[in-house]
C-alpha atoms as a PDB file:
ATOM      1  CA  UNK A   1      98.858 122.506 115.909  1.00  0.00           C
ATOM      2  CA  UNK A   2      96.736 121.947 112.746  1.00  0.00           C
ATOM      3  CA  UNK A   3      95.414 118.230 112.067  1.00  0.00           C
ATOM      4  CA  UNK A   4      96.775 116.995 109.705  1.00  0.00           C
ATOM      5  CA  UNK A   5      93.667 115.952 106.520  1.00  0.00           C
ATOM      6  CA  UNK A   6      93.483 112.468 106.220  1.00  0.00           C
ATOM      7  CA  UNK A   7      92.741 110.134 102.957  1.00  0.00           C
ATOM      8  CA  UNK A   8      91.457 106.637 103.051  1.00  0.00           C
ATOM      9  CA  UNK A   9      92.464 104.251  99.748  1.00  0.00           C
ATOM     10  CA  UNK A  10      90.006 101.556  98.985  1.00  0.00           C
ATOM     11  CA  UNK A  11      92.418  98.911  97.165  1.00  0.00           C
ATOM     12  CA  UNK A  12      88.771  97.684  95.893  1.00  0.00           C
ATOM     13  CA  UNK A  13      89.403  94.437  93.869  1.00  0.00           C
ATOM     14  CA  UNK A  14      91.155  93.344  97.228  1.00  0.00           C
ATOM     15  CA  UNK A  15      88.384  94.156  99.914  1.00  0.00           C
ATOM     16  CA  UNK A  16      85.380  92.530  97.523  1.00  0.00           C
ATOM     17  CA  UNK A  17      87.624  89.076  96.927  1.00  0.00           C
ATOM     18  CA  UNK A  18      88.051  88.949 100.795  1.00  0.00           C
ATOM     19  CA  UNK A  19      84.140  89.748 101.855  1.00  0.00           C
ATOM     20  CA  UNK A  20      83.270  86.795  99.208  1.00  0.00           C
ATOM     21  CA  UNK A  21      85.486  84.239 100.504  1.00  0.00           C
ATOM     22  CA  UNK A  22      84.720  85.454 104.728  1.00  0.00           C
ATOM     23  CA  UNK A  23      80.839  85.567 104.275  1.00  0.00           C
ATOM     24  CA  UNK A  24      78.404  82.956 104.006  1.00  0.00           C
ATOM     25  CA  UNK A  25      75.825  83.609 100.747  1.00  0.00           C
ATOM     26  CA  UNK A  26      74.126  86.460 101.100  1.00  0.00           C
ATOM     27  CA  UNK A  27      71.128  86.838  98.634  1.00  0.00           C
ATOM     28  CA  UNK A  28      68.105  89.529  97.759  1.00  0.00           C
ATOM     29  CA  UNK A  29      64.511  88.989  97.267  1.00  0.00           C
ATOM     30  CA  UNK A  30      65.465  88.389  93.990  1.00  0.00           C
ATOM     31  CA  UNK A  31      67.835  85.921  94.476  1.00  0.00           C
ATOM     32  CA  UNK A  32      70.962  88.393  93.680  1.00  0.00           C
ATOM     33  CA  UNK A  33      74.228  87.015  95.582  1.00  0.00           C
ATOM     34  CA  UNK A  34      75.159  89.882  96.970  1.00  0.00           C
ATOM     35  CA  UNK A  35      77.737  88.857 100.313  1.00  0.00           C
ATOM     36  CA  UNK A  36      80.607  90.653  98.113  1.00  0.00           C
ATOM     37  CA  UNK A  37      78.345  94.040  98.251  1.00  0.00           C
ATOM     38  CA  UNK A  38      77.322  93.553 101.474  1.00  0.00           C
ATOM     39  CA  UNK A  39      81.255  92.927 102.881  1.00  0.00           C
ATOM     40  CA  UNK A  40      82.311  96.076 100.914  1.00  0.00           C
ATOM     41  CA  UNK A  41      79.642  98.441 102.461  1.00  0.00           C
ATOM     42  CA  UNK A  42      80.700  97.061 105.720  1.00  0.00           C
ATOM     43  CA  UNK A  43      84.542  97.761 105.288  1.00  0.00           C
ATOM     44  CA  UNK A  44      83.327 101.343 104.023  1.00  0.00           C
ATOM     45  CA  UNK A  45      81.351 102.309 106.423  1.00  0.00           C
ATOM     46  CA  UNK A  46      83.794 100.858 109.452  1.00  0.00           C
ATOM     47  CA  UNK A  47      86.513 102.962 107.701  1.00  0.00           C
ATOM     48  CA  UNK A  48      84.512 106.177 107.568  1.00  0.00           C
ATOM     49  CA  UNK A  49      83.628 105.567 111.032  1.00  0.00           C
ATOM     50  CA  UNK A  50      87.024 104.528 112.411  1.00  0.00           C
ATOM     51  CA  UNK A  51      89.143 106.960 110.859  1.00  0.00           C
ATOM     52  CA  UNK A  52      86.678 109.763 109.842  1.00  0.00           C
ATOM     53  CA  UNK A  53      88.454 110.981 106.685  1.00  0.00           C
ATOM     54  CA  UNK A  54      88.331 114.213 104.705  1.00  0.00           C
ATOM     55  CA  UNK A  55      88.764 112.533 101.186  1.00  0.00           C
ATOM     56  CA  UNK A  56      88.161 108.878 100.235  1.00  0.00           C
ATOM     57  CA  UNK A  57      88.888 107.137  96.960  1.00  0.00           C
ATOM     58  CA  UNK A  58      88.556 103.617  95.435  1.00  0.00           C
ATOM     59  CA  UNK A  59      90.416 101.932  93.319  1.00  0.00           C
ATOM     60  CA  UNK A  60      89.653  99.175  91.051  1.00  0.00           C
ATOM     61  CA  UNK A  61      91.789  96.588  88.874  1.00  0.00           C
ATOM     62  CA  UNK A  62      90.003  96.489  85.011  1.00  0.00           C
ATOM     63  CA  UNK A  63      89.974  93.282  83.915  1.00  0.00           C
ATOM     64  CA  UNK A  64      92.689  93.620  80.829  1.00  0.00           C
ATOM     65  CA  UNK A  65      96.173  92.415  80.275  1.00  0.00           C
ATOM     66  CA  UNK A  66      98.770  95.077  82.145  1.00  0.00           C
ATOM     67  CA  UNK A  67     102.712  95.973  81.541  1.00  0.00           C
ATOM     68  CA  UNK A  68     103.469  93.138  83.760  1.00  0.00           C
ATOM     69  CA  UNK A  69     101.673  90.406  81.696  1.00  0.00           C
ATOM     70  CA  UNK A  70     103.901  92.270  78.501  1.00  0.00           C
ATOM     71  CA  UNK A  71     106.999  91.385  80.938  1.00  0.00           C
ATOM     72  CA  UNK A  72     106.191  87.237  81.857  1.00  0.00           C
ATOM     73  CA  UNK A  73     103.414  85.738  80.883  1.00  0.00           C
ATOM     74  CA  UNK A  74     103.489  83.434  83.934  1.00  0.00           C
ATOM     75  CA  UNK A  75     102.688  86.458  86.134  1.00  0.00           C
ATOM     76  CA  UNK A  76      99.488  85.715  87.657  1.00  0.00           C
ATOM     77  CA  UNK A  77      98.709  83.201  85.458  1.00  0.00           C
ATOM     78  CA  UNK A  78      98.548  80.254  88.666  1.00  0.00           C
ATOM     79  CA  UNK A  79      95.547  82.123  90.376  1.00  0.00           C
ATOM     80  CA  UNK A  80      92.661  80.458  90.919  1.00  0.00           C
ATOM     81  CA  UNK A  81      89.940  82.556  88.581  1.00  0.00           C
ATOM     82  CA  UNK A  82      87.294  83.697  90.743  1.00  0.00           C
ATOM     83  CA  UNK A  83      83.725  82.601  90.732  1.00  0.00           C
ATOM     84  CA  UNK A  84      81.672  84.280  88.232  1.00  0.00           C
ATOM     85  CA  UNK A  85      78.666  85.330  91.024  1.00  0.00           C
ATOM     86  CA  UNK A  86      81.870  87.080  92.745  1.00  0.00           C
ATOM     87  CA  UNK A  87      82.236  89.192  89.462  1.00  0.00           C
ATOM     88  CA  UNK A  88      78.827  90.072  88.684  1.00  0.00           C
ATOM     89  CA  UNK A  89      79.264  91.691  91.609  1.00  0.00           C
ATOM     90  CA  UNK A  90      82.069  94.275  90.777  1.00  0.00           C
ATOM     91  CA  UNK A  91      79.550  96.298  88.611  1.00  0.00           C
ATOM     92  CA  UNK A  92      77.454  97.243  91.058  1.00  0.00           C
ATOM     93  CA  UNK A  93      79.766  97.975  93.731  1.00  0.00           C
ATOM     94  CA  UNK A  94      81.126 100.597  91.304  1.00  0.00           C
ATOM     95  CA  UNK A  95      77.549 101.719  90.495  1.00  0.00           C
ATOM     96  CA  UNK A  96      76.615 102.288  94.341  1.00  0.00           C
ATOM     97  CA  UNK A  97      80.334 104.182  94.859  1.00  0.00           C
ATOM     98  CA  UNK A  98      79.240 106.687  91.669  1.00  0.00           C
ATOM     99  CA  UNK A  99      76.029 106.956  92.985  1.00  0.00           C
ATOM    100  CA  UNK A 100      76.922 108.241  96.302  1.00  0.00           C
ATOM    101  CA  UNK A 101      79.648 110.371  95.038  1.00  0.00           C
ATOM    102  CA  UNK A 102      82.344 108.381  96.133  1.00  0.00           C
ATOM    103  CA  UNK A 103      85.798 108.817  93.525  1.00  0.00           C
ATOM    104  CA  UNK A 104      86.309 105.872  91.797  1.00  0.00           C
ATOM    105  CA  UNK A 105      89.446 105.298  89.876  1.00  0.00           C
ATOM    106  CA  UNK A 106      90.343 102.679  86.696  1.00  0.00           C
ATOM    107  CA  UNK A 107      93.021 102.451  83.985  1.00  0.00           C
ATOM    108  CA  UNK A 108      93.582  99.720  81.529  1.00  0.00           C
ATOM    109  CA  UNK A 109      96.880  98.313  81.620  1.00  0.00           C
ATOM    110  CA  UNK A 110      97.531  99.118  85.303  1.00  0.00           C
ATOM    111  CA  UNK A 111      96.449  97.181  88.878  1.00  0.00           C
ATOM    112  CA  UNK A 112      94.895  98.962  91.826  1.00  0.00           C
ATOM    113  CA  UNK A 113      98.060  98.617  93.350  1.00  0.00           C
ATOM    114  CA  UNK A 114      99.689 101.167  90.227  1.00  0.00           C
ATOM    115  CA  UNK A 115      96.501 103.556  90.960  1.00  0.00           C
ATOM    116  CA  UNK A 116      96.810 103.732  94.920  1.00  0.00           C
ATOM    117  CA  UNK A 117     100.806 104.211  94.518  1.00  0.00           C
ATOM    118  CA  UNK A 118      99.913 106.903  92.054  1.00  0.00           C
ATOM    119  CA  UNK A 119      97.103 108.475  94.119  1.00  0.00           C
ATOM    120  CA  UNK A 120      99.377 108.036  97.362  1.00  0.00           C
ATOM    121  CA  UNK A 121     102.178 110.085  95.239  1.00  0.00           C
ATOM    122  CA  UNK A 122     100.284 112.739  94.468  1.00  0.00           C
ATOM    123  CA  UNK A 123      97.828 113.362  97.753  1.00  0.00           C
ATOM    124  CA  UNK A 124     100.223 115.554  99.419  1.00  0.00           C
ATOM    125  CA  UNK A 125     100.240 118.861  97.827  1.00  0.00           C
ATOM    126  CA  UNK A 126     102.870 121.356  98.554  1.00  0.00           C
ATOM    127  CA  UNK A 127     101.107 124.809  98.556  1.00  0.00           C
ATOM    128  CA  UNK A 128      98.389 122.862  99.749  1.00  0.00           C
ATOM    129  CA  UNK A 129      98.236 120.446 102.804  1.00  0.00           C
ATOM    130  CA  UNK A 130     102.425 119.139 102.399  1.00  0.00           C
ATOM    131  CA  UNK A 131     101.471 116.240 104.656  1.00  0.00           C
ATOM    132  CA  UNK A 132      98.689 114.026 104.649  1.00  0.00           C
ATOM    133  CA  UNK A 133      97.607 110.981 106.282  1.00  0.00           C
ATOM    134  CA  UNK A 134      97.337 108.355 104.227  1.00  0.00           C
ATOM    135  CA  UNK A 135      95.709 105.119 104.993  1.00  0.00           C
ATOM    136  CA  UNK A 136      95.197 101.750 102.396  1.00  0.00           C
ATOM    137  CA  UNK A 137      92.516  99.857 103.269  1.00  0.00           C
ATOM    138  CA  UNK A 138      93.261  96.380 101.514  1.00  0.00           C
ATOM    139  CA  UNK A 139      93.302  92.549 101.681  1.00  0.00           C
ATOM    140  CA  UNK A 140      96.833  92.451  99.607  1.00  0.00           C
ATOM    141  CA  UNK A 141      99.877  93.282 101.646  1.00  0.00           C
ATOM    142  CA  UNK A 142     102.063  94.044  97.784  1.00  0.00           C
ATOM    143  CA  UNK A 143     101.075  97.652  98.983  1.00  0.00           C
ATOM    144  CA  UNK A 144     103.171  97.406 101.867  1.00  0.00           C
ATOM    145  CA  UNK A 145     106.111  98.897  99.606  1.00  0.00           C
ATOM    146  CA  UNK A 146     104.197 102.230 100.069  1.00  0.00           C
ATOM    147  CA  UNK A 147     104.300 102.766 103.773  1.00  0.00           C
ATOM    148  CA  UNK A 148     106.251 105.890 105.191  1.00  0.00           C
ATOM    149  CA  UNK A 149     105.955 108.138 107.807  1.00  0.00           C
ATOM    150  CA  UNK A 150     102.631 109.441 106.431  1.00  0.00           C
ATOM    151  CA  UNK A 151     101.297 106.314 104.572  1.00  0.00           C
ATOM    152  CA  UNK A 152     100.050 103.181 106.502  1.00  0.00           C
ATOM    153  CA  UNK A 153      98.403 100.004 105.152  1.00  0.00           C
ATOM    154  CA  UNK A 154      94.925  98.870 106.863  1.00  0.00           C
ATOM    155  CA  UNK A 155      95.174  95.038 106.582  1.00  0.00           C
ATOM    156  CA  UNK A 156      92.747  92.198 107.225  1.00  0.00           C
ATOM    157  CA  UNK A 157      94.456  89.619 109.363  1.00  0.00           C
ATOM    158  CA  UNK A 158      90.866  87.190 108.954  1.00  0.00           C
ATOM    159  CA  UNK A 159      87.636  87.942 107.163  1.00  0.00           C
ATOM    160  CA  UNK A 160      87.048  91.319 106.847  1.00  0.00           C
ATOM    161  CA  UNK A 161      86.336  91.682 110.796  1.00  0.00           C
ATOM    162  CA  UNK A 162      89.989  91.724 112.039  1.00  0.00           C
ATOM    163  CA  UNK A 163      92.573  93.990 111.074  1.00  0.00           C
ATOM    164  CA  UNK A 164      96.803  94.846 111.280  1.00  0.00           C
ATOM    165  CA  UNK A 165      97.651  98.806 110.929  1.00  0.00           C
ATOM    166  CA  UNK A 166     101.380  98.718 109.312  1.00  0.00           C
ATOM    167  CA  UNK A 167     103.209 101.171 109.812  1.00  0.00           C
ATOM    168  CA  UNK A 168     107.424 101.021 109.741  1.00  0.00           C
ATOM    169  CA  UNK A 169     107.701  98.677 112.763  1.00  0.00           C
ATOM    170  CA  UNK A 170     104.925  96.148 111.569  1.00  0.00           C
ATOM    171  CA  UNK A 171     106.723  95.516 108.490  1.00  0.00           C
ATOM    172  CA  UNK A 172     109.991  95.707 109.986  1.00  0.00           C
ATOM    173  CA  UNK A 173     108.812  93.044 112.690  1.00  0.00           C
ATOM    174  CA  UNK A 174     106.634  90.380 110.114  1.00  0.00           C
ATOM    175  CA  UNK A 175     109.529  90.212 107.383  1.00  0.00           C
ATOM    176  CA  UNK A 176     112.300  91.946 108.638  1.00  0.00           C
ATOM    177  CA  UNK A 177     113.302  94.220 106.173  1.00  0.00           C
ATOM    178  CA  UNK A 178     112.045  97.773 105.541  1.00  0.00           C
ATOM    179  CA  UNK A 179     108.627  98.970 103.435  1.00  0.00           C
ATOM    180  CA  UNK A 180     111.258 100.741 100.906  1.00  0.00           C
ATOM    181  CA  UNK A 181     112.809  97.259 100.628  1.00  0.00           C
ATOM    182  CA  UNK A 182     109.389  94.914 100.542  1.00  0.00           C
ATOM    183  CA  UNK A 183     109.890  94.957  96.347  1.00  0.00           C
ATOM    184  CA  UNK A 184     113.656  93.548  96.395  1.00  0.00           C
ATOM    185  CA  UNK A 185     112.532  90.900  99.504  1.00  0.00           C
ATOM    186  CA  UNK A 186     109.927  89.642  96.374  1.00  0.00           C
ATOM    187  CA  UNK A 187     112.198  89.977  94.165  1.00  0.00           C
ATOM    188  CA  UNK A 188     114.395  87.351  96.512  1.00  0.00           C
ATOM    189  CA  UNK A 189     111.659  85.498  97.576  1.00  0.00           C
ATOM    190  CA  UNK A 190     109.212  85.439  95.363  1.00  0.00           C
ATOM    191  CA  UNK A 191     105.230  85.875  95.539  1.00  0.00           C
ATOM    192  CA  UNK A 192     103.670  82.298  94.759  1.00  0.00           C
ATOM    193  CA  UNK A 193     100.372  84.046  94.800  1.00  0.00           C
ATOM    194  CA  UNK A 194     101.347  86.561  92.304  1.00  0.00           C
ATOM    195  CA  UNK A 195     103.359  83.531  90.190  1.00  0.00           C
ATOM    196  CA  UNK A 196     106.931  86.290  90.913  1.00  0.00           C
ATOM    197  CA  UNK A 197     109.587  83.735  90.582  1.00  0.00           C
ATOM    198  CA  UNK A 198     112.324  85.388  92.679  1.00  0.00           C
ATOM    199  CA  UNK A 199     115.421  83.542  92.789  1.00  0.00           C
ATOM    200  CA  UNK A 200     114.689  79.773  92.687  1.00  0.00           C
ATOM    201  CA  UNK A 201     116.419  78.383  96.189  1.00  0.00           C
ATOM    202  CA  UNK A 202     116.271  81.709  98.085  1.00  0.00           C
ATOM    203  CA  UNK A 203     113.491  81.890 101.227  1.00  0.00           C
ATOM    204  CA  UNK A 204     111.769  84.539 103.133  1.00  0.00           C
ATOM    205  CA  UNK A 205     114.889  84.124 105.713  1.00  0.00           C
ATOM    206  CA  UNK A 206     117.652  84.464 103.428  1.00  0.00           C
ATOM    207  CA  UNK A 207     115.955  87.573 101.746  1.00  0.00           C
ATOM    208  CA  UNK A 208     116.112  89.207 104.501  1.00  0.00           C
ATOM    209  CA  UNK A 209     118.973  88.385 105.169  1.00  0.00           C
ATOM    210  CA  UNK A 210     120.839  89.325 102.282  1.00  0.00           C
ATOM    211  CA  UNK A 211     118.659  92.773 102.417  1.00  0.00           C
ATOM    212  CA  UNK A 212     119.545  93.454 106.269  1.00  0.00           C
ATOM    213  CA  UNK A 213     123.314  93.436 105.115  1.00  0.00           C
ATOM    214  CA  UNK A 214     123.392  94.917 101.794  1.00  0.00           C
ATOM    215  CA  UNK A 215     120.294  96.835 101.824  1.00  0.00           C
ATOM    216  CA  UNK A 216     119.388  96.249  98.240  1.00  0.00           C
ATOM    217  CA  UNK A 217     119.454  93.872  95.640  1.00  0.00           C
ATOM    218  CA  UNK A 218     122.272  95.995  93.215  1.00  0.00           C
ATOM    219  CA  UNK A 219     124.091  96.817  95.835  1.00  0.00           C
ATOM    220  CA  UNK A 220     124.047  93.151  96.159  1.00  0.00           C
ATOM    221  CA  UNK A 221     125.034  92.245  92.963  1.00  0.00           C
ATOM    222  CA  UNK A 222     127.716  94.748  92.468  1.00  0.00           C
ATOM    223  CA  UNK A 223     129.527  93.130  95.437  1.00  0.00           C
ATOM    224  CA  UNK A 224     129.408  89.705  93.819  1.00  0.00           C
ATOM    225  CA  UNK A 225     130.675  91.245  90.114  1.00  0.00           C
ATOM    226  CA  UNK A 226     133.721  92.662  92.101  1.00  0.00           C
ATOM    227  CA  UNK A 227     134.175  89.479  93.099  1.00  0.00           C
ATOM    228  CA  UNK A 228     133.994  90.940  96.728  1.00  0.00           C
ATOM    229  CA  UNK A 229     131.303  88.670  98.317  1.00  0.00           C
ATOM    230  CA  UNK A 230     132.970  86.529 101.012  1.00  0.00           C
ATOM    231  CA  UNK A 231     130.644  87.384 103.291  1.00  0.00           C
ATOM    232  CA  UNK A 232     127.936  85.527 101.209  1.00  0.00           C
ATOM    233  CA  UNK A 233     127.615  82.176 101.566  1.00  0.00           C
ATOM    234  CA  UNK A 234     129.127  80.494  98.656  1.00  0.00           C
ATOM    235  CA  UNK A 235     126.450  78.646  97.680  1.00  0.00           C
ATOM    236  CA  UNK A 236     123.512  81.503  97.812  1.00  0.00           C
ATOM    237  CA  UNK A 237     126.197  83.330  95.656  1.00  0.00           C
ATOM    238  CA  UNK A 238     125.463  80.362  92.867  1.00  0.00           C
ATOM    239  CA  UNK A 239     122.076  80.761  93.124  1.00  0.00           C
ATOM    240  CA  UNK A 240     121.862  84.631  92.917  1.00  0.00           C
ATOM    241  CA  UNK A 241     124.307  84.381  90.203  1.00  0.00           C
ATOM    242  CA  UNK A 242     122.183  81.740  88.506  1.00  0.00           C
ATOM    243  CA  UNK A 243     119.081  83.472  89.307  1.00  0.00           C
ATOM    244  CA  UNK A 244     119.995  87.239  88.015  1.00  0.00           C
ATOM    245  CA  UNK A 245     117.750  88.018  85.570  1.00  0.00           C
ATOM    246  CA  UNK A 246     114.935  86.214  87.245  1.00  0.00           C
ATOM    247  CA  UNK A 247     115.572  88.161  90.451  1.00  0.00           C
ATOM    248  CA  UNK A 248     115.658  91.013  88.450  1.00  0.00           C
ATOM    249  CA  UNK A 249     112.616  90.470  86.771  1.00  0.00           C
ATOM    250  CA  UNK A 250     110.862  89.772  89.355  1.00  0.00           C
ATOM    251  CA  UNK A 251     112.105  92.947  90.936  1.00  0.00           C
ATOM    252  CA  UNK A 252     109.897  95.149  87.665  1.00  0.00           C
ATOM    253  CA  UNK A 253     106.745  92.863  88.403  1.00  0.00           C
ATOM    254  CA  UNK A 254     106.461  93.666  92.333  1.00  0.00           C
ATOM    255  CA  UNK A 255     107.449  97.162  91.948  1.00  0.00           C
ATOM    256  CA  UNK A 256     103.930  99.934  91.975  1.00  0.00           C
ATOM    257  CA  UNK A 257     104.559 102.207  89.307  1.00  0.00           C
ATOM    258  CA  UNK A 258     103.525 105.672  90.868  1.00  0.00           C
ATOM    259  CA  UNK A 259     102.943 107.315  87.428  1.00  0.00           C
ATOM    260  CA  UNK A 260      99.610 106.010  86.321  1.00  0.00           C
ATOM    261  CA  UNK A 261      97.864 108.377  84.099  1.00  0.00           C
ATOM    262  CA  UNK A 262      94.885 108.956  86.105  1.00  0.00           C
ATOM    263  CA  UNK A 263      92.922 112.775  86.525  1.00  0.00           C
ATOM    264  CA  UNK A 264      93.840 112.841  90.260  1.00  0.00           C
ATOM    265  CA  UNK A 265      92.635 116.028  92.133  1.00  0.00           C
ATOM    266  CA  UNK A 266      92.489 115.600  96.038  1.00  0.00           C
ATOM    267  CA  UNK A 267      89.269 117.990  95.939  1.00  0.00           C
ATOM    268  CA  UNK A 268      87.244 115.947  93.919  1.00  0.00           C
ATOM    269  CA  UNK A 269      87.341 112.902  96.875  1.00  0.00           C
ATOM    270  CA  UNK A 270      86.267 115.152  99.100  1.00  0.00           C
ATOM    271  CA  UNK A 271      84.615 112.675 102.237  1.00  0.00           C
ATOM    272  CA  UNK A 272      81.926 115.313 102.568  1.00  0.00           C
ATOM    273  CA  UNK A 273      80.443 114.660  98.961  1.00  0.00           C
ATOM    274  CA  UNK A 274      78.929 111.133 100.520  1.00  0.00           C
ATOM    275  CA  UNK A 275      75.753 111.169  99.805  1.00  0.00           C
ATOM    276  CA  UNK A 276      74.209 109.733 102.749  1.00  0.00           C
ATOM    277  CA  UNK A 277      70.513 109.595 102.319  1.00  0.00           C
ATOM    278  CA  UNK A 278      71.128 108.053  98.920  1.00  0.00           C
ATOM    279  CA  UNK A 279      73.640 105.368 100.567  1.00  0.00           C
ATOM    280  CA  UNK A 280      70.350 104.848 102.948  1.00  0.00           C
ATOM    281  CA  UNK A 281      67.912 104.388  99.859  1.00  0.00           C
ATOM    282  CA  UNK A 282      70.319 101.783  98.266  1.00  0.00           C
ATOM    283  CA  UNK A 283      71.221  99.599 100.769  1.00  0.00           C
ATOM    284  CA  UNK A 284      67.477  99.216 101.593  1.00  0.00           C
ATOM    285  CA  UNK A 285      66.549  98.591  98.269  1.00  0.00           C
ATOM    286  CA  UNK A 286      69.094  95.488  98.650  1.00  0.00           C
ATOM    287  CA  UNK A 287      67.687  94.639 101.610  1.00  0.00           C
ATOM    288  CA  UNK A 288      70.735  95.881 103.403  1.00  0.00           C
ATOM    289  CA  UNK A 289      68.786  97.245 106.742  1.00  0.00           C
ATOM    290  CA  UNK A 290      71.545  96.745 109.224  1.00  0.00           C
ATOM    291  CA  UNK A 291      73.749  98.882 107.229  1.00  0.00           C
ATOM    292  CA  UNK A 292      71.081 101.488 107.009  1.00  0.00           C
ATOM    293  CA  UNK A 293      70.726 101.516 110.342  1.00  0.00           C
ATOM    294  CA  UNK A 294      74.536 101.514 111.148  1.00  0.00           C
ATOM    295  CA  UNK A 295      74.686 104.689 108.271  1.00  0.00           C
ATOM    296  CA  UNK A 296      72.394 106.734 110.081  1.00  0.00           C
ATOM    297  CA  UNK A 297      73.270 106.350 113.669  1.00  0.00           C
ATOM    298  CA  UNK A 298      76.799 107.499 112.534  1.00  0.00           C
ATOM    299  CA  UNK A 299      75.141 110.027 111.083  1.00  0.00           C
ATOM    300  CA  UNK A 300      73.100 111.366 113.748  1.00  0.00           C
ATOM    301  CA  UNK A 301      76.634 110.832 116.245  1.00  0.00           C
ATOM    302  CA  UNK A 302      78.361 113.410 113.693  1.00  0.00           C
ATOM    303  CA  UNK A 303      75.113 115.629 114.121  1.00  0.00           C
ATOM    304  CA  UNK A 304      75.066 115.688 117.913  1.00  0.00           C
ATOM    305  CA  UNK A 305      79.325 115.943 117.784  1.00  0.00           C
ATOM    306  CA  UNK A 306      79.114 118.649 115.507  1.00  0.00           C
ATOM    307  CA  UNK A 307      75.685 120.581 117.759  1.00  0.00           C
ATOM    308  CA  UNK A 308      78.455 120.121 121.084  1.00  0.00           C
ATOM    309  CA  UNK A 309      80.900 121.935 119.177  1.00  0.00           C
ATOM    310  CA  UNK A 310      78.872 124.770 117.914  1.00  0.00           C
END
């Protein structure tokens, strides 16, 4: 049986918030804060480790207004803005990526999340390799829309030291509802941490509820316009009535768009284009000698792997 190749999505924006709020200040001899760097090497290196990929690629959010701000203004507009030493940061992390030859991927007017939807669209290729395995590293579980039978989201449960794999049954068990249906449960519920409205009197539990019995949220809705719905309780029926083109609103702001125009071509992330000794010559230039250390142990590993299999 041939294994099947494997790609690794960096939802990037995601993992550098995360390392800056779970480490303590990290600085150079200079005086650079660097803890955001130095928690994104570490996720980078664990997943090239862990899961020993054949192509990796990054994405990153660009810091301009997107289709979704076009659609409510309100979206995102309640987050907390991020310090400004956890932005100066953000360059650089790009700069060390393009350095090593790692693929990194941008597009104003679209999120990360639009990019790695894309990306995870267009990965398998039919002539090609039909199936591949797909894994998200992120902080953000809005990605968990994308999971299938070949696509699973790598999740920090706390810091960036702990982690949930979900697949199907993980998302099926923590909201109860399928990955296919995670955009209408938002749409429902809501995302206060996104600022998506959903349906102003409808919880987590009702979603999916509502979702477990009619699967989605027009099949829903065409129910209650036949006048049909006795099986919903009369007064969630006011407030989805009420709530219709907020619910359906919010439904456009959680769904990925898979369509991003991006210059995606599996080859070009190839894993083995890592430049390794340059990785090496970075991190010690910012003072990063544990990661060093941890780069080239895995590397010799692969070497003596690789000698036992000759």
């Amino acid at each position: 049986m041939v294994k099947k190749k494997r790609l690794i999505i960096i939802d990037s924006n995601s993992v550098i918030h995360r390392a800056y709020h779970a480490l303590p200040p990290l600085t150079t001899k200079k005086g650079e804060l660097v803890n955001a760097i130095y928690g994104f090497l570490l996720v980078f290196l664990k997943a090239i480790k862990e899961f020993e990929p054949d192509y990796i690629a990054a994405c990153f959010d660009v810091h301009a207004p997107t289709f979704r701000n076009k659609l409510s203004k309100q979206y995102k507009a309640k987050r907390p803005k991020a310090p400004k030493e956890l932005y100066e940061q953000i360059p650089k992390i790009k700069e060390i990526l393009r350095k090593t030859n790692i693929t990194v991927f941008e597009k104003p007017g679209y999120e990360a999340d639009d990019l790695i939807a894309t990306i995870a669209k267009k990965a398998p290729q039919k002539q090609i390799y039909p199936e591949i395995e797909i894994y998200i590293f992120s902080a953000d579980l809005d990605v968990l829309q994308l999971v299938n039978k070949n696509t699973k989201i790598y999740s920090f449960s706390k810091g960036i030291k702990k982690a949930i794999v979900y697949g199907k049954q993980e998302v099926v068990e923590r909201f109860g509802v399928l990955p296919k249906q995670i955009v209408d449960f938002k749409a429902l519920a809501g995302d206060a941490a996104d600022n998506i409205p959903g349906a102003t009197g409808i919880g987590k539990k009702t979603a999916s509820q509502l979702l477990q019995k009619f699967n989605t949220i027009e099949n829903l809705f065409q129910i209650i316009e036949k006048n049909d719905a006795r099986e919903i309780n009369p007064r969630i029926k006011e407030i989805l009535i009420k709530n219709k083109d907020q619910i359906f609103l919010s439904q456009q702001l959680a769904q990925t768009r898979q369509d991003a125009p991006i210059d995606f071509n599996l080859e070009q992330c190839q894993s083995q284009k890592f430049d390794r000794q340059k990785a090496g010559e970075i991190f010690k230039d910012y003072g990063f000698h544990s990661l060093a250390k941890r780069l080239y142990n895995d590397e010799n590993n692969n070497n003596k792997v690789q000698g036992l299999l000759l």
